[in-house]
Protein backbone atom coordinates (compact mmCIF):
# COMPACT_ATOMS: atom_id res chain seq x y z
CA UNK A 1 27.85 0.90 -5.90
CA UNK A 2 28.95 3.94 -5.26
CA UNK A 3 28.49 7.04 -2.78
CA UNK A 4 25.68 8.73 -5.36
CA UNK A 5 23.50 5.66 -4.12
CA UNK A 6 24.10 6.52 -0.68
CA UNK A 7 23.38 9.66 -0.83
CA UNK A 8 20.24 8.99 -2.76
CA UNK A 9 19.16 7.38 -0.02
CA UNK A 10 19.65 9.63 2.56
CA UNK A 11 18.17 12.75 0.55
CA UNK A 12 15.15 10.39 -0.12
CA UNK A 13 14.43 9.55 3.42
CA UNK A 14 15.27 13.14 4.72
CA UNK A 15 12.62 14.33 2.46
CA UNK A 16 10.16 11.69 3.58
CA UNK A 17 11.04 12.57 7.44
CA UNK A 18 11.80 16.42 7.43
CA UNK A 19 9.30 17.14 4.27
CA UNK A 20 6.54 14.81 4.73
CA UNK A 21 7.41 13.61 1.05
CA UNK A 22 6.17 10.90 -0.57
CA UNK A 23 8.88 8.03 -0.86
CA UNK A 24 8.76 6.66 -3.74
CA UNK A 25 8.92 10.30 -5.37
CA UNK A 26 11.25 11.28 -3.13
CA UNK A 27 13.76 8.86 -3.92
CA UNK A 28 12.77 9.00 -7.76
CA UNK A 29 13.94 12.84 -7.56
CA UNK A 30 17.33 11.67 -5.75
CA UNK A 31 18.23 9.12 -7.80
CA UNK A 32 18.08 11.78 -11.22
CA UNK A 33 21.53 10.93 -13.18
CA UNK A 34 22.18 7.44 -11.91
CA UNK A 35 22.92 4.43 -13.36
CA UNK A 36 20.93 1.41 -13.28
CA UNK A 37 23.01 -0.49 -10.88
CA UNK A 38 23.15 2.58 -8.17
CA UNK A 39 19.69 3.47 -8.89
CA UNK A 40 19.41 -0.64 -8.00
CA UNK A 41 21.34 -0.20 -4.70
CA UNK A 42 19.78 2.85 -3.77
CA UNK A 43 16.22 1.92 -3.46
CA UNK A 44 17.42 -1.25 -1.56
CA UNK A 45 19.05 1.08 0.70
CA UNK A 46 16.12 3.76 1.37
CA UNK A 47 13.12 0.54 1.16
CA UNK A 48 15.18 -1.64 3.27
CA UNK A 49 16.21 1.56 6.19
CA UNK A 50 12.30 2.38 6.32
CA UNK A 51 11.27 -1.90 6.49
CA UNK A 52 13.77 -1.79 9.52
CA UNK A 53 13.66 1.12 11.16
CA UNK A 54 12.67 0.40 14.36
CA UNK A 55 15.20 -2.55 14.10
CA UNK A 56 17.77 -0.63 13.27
CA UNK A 57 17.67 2.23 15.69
CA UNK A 58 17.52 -0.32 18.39
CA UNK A 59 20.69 -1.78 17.54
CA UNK A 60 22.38 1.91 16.81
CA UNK A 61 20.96 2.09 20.79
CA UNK A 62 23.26 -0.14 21.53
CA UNK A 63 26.62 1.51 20.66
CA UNK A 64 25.30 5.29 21.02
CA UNK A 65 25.53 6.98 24.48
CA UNK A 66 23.05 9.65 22.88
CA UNK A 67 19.08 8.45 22.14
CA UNK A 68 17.75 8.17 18.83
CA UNK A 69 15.23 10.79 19.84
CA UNK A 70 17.41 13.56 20.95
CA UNK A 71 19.58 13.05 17.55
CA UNK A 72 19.42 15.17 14.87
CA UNK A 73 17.55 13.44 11.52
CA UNK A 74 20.40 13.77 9.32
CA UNK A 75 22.55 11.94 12.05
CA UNK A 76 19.65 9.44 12.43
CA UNK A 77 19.15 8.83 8.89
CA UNK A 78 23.17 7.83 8.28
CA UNK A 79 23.76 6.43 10.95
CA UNK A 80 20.51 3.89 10.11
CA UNK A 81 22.07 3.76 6.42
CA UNK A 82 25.24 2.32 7.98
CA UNK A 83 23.36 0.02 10.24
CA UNK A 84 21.60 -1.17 7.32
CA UNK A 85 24.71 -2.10 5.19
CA UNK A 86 26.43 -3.43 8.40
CA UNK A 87 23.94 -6.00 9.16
CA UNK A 88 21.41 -6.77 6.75
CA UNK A 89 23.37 -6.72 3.39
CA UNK A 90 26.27 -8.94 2.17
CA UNK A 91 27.83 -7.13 -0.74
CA UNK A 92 29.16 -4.45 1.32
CA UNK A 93 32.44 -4.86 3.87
CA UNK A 94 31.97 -2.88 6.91
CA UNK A 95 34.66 -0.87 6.20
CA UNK A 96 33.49 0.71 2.93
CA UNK A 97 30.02 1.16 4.77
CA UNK A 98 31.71 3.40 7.85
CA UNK A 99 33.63 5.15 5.30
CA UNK A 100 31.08 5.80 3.20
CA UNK A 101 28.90 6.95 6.24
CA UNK A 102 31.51 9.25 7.51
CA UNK A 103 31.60 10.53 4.21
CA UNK A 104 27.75 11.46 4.61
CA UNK A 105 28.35 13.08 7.58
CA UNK A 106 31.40 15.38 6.61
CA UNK A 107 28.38 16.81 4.06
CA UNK A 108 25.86 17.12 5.88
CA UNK A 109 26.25 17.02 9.45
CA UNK A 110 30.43 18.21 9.85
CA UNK A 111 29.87 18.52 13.55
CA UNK A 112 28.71 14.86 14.03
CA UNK A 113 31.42 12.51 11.56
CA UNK A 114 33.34 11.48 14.37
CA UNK A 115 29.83 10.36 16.32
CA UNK A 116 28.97 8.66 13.44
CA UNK A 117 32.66 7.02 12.57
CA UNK A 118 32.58 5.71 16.61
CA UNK A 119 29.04 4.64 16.77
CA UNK A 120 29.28 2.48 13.81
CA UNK A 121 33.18 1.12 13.91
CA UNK A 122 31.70 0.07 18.02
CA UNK A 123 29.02 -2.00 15.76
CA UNK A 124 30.81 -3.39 13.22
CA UNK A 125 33.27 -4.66 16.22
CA UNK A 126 29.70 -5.86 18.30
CA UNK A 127 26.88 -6.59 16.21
CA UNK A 128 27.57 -10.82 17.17
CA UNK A 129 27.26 -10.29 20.92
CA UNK A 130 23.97 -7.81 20.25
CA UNK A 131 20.97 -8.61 23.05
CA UNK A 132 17.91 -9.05 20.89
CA UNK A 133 14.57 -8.32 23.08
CA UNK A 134 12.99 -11.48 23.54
CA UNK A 135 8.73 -12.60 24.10
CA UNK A 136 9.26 -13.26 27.43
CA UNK A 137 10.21 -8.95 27.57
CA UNK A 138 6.94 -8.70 26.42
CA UNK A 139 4.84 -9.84 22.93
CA UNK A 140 4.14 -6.35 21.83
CA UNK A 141 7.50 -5.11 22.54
CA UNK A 142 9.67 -7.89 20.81
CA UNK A 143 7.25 -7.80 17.71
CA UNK A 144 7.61 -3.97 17.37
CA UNK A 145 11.47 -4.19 17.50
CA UNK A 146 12.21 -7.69 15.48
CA UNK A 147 9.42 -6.40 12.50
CA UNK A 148 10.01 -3.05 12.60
CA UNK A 149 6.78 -1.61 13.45
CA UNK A 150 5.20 1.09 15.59
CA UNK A 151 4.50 0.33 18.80
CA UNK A 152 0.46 1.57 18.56
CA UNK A 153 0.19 -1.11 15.58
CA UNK A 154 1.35 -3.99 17.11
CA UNK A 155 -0.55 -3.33 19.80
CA UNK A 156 -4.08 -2.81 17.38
CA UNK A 157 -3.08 -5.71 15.52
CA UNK A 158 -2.69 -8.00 18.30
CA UNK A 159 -5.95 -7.21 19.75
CA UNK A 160 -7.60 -7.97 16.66
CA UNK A 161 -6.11 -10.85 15.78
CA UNK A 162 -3.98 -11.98 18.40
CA UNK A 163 -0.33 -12.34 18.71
CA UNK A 164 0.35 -15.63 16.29
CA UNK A 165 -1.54 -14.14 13.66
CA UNK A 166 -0.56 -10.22 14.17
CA UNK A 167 3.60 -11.75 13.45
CA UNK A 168 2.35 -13.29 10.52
CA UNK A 169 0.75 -10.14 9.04
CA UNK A 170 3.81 -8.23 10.09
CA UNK A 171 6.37 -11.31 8.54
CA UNK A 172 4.10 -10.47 5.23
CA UNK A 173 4.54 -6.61 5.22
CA UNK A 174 8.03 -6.78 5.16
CA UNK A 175 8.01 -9.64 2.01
CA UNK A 176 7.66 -8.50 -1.67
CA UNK A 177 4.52 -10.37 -3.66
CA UNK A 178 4.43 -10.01 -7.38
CA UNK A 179 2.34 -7.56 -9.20
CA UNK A 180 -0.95 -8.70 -10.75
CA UNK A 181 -2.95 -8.08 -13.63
CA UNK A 182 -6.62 -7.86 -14.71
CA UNK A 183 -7.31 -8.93 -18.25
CA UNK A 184 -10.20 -6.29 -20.07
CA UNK A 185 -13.21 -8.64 -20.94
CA UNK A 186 -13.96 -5.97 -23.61
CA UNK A 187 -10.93 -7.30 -25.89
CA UNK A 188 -10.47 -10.49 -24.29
CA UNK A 189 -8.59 -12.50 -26.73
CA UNK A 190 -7.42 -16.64 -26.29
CA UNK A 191 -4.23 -15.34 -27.49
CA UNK A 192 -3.70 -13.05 -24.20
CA UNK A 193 -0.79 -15.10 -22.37
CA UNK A 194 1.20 -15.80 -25.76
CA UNK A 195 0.21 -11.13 -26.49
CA UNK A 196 1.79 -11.26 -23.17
CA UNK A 197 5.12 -13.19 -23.83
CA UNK A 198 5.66 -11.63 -27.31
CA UNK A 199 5.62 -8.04 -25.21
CA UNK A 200 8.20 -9.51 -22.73
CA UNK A 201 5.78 -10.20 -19.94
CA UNK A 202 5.42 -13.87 -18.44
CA UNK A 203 2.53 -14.55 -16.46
CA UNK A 204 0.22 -17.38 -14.84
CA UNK A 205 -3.44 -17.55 -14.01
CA UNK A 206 -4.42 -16.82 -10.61
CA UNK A 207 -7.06 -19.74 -10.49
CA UNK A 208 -9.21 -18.37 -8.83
CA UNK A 209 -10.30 -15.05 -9.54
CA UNK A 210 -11.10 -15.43 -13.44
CA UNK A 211 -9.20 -13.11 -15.49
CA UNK A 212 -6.40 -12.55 -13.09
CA UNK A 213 -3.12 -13.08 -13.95
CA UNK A 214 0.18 -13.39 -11.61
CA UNK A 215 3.12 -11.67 -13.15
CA UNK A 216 6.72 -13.54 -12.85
CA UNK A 217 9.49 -11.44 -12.87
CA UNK A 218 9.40 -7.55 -13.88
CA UNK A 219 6.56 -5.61 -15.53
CA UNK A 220 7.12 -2.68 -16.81
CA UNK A 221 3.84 -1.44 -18.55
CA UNK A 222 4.80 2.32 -19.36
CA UNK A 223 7.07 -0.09 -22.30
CA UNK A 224 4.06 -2.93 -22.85
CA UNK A 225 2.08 -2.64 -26.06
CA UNK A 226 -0.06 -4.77 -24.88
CA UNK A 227 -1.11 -2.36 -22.08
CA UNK A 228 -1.21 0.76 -24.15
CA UNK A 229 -3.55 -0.70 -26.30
CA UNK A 230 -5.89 -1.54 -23.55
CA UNK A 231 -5.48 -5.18 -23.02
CA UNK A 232 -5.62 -5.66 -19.54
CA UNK A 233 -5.04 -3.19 -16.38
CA UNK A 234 -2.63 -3.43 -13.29
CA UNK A 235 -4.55 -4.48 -10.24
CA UNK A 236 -3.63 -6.22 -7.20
CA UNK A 237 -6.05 -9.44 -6.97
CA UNK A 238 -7.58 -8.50 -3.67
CA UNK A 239 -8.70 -5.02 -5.37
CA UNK A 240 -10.03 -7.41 -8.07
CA UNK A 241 -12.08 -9.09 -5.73
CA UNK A 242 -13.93 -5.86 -4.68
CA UNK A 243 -15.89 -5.17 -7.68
CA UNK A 244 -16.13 -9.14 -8.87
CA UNK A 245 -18.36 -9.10 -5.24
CA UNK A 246 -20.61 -6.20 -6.13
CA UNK A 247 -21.18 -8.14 -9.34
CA UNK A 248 -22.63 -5.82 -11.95
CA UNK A 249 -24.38 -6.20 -14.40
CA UNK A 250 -24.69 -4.93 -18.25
CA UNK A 251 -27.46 -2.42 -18.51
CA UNK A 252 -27.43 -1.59 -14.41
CA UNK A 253 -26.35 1.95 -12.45
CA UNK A 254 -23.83 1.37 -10.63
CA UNK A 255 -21.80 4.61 -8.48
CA UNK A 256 -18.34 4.14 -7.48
CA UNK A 257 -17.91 6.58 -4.00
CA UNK A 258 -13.99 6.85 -4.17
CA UNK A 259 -13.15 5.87 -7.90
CA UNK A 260 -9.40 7.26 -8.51
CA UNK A 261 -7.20 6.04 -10.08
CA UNK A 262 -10.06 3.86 -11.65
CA UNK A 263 -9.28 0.37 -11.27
CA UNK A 264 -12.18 -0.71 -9.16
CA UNK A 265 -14.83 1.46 -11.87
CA UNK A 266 -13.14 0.26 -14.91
CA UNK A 267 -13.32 -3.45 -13.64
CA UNK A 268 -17.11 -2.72 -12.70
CA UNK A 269 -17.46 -1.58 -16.81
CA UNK A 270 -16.01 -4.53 -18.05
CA UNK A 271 -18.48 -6.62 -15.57
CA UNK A 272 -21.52 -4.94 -17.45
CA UNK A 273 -19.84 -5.15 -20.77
CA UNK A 274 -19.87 -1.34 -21.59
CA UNK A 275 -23.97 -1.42 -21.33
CA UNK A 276 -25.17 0.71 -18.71
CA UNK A 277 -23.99 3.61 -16.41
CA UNK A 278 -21.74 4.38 -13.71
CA UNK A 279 -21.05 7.33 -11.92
CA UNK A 280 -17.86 7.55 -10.35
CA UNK A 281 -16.79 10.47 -7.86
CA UNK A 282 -13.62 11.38 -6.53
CA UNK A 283 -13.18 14.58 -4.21
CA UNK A 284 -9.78 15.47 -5.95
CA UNK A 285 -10.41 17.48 -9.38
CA UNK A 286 -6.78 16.48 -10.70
CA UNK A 287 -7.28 12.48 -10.34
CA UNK A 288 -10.39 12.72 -12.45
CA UNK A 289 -7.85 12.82 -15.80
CA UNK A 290 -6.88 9.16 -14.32
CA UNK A 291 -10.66 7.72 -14.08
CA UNK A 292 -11.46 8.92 -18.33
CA UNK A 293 -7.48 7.97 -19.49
CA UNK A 294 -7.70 4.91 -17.88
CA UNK A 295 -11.54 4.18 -19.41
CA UNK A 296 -10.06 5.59 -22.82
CA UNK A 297 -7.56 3.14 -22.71
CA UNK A 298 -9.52 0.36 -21.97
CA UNK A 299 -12.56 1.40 -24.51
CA UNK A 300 -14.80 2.00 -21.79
CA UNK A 301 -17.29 4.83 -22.55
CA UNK A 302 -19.74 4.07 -19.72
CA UNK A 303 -18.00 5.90 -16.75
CA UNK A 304 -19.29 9.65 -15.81
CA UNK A 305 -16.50 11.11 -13.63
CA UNK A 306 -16.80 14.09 -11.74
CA UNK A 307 -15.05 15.74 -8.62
CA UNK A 308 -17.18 15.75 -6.45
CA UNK A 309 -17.40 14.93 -1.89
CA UNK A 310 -18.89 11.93 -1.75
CA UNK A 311 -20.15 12.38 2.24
CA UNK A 312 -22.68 14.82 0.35
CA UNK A 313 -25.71 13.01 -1.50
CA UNK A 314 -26.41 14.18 -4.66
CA UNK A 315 -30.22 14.25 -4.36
CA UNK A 316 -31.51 13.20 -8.22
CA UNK A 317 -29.62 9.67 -7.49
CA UNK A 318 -30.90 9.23 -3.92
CA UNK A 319 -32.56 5.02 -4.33
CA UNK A 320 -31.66 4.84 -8.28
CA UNK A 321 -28.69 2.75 -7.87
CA UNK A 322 -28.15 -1.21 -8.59
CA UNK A 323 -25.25 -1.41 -7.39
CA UNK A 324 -22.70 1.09 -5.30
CA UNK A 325 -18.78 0.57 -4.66
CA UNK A 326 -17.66 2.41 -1.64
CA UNK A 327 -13.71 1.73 -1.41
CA UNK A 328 -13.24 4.22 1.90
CA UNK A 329 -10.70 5.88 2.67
CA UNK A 330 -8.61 4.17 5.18
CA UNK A 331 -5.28 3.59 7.41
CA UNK A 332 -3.81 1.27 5.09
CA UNK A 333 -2.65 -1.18 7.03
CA UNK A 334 -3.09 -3.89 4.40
CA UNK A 335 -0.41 -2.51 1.43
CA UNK A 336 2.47 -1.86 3.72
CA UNK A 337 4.40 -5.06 1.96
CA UNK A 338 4.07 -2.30 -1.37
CA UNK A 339 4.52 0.64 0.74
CA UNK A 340 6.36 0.41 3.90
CA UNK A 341 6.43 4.52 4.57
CA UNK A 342 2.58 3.76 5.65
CA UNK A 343 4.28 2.42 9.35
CA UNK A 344 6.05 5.64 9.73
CA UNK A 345 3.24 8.03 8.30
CA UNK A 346 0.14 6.60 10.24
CA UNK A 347 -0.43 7.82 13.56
CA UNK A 348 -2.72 6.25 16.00
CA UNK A 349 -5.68 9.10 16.40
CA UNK A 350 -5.61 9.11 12.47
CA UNK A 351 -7.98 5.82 12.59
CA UNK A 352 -10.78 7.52 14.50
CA UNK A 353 -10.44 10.09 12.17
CA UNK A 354 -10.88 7.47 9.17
CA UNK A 355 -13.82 5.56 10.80
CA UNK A 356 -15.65 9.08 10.85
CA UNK A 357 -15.24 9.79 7.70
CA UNK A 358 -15.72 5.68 6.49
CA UNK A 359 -19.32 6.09 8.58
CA UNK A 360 -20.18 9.54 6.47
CA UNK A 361 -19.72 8.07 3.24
CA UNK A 362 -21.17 4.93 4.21
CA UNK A 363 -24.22 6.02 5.16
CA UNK A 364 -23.83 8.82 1.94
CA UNK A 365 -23.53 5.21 0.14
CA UNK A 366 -26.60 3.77 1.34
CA UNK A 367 -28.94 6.51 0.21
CA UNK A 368 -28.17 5.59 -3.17
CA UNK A 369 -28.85 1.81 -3.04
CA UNK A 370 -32.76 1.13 -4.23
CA UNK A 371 -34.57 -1.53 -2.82
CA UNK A 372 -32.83 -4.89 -3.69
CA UNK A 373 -29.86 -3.10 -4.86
CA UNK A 374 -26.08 -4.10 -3.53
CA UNK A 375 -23.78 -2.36 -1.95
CA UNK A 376 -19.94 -3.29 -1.34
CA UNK A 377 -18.03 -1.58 1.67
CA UNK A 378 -14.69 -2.27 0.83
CA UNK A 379 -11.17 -0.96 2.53
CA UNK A 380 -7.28 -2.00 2.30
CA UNK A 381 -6.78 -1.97 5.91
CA UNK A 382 -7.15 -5.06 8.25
CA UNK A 383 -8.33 -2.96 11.35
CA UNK A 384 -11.58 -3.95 12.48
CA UNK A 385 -12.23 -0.22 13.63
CA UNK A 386 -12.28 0.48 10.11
CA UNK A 387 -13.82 -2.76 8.45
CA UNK A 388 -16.15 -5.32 10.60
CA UNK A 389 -17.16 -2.76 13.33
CA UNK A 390 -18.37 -0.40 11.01
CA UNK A 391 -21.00 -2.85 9.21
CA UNK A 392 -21.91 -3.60 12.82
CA UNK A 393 -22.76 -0.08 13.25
CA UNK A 394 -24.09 0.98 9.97
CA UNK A 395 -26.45 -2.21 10.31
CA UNK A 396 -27.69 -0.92 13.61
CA UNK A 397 -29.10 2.04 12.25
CA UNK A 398 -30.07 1.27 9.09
CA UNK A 399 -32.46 -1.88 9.14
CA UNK A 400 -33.43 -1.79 5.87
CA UNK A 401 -29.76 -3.92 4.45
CA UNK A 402 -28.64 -7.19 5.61
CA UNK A 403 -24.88 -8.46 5.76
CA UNK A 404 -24.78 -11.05 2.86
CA UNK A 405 -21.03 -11.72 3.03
CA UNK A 406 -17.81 -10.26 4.32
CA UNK A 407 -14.49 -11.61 3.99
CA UNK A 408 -10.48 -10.64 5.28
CA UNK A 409 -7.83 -11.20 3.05
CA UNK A 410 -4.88 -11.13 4.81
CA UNK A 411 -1.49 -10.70 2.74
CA UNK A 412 0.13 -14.21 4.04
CA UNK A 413 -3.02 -16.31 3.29
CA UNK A 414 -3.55 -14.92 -0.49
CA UNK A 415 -0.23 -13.09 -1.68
CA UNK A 416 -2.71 -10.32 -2.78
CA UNK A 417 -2.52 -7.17 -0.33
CA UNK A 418 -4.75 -7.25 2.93
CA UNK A 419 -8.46 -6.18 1.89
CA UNK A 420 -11.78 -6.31 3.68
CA UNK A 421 -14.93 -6.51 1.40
CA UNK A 422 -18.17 -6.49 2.68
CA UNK A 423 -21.33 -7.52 0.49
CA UNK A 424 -24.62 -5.36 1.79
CA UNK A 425 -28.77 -6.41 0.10
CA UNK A 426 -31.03 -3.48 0.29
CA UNK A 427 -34.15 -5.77 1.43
């Protein structure tokens, strides 16, 4: 494990905080020309400084006579890398991690090395007699710091859920939950788990949600046959459960609001056999090539896609729907477990920002539904903002659906990501 790792790392998270750069592309970039084992350590280090963060800058707190805030990011970003290795890994001695940190700093922030060299030797000689905020300090405050989370979403969460329930939706986002797949009806096959294991995938039935599968161990599909030729799609099973609720069927026309990548549209073609039509929009012109690969794949020929803003009713398919997905845009507060840079890139004001847009496209959605047609309101966020006070609203005003079901998956409960679907009848 060597210093390329490290500073894989740090050029990953100085893109995501200076750049606004996605992570996981961000650290694929800075990890070009390792090997497996420091591409390994590196994404432990870069995941595991953004899980902790807030964690981790309150114990650098404790050594540092200058505040996180007023240091500069590059000094921040080491000096949370060293942290990291210090207390929350066991393969490397403290020495090699304040060396290695130093090292960091002599490259890109000269002026700071000896900062960083005292700040961290102070911890490695401290970190047992550390003061750890504690509930009685206050509930919000001791879950932001222990879980690592912004102060503005503890707060949200607990008011939604309470504090017992908001640490166990925090415990979950900082767990990982094995990936999940969705076999395609269209070539189902009895042989599927045995095509599985002969392409080096093991997996299990979810029991539950038919045609789910729970992967165990590592699935690589960009080197699965079975998934090139179309046999089944990667889909978390909460996502699963959004169109299995809107329940197509063959021969219906259904219209998917928000369809990239495709996994929600392609599930709704397999639900109707390939018989019928669906319209799926997406306001981005370039993720319209994912909707018809992903259909091609699957030998779906149903699916229209076009790029197109779905807040703006195309009037020729105004009450001509069966059926109509709407998977909003949202905070998503519900796949942080699978994407822990959401914590960090979320602000507060962004959420009333979301619910307008959620209540456009809803009510967009609506005008599409004919009478004793379904629609599905469906979000990866567990903010009731964005989820159950919505359909409150959008029922208000539009007396003409009824609430048949709703549901919160919540990450801890299911091991599928947090989801909120919401089943609407057109009377």
């Amino acid at each position: 494990m060597g210093s390329g790792a490290r500073e894989a790392a740090f050029k990953a998270l100085l893109g995501f905080d200076r750049d606004g750069a996605y992570i996981n592309s961000a650290l694929s970039g800075a990890m070009r020309g390792l090997d497996g084992r420091d591409r390994a350590f590196a994404t432990e280090l870069c995941y595991g400084c953004l899980k902790n963060r807030t964690l981790l800058d309150y114990i650098i707190s404790r050594f540092s006579k200058i505040g996180i805030k007023k240091m500069s990011r590059q000094v921040r970003i080491i000096l949370e890398l060293g942290a990291y290795q210090i207390m929350m890994t066991d393969r490397v001695p403290d020495s090699a991690a304040c060396d290695e940190s130093v090292k960091l700093a002599k490259k890109y922030a000269n002026r700071s090395r000896g900062f960083v060299n005292g700040v961290l030797r102070g911890l490695c000689r401290g970190k047992e007699s550390i003061a750890y905020p504690e509930r009685g300090d206050g509930e919000a405050e001791y879950l932001s710091v222990m879980f690592s989370f912004p102060m503005w979403m503890v707060k949200r969460l607990i008011n939604d859920y309470g504090a017992e329930e908001c640490e166990k939706i925090l415990a979950a986002a900082g767990r990982a939950y094995p990936p999940y797949i969705r076999e395609n009806r269209l070539k189902k096959t009895d042989r599927f788990v045995k095509a599985l294991e002969d392409d080096g995938i093991k997996a299990e039935p979810d029991g539950i949600i038919e045609g789910c599968y729970k992967i165990i161990g590592a699935l690589d599909v960009s080197a699965s046959d079975t998934y090139k030729n179309g046999l089944f799609t990667l889909q978390n099973r909460s996502s699963q459960l959004a169109a299995a609720t809107l329940d197509p069927k063959p021969g219906m026309f259904a219209i998917d609001m928000c369809a990239a990548p495709g996994g929600k549209t392609t599930h709704m073609a397999e639900l109707m056999e390939n018989r019928g039509e669906i319209r799926a929009f997406d306001i981005h012109e370039h993720k319209i090539a994912l909707i018809n690969a992903a259909a091609k794949r699957l030998g779906i020929d149903i699916i229209k896609a076009e790029a197109r803003d779905a807040s703006e009713p195309v009037g020729e398919l105004i009450g001509k729907a069966d059926r109509v997905l709407l998977d909003a845009p949202c905070s998503g507060l519900g796949v942080m477990h699978s994407k822990p840079d959401i914590r960090w890139r979320r602000k507060e004001e962004d959420v009333a920002e979301l619910a307008e847009i959620q209540r456009g496209l809803l009510s967009a959605a609506a005008l599409y539904v004919k009478p004793g047609g379904v629609l599905v309101y469906s979000t990866c966020t567990l903010l009731k903002a964005e989820n159950g006070e919505q359909i409150r609203d959008f029922l208000k005003t539009r007396g003409d659906f009824e609430l048949v079901s709703e549901r919160t998956l919540l990450t801890h409960e299911t091991g599928g990501s947090g989801f909120y679907i919401a089943k609407l009848l057109r009377k």
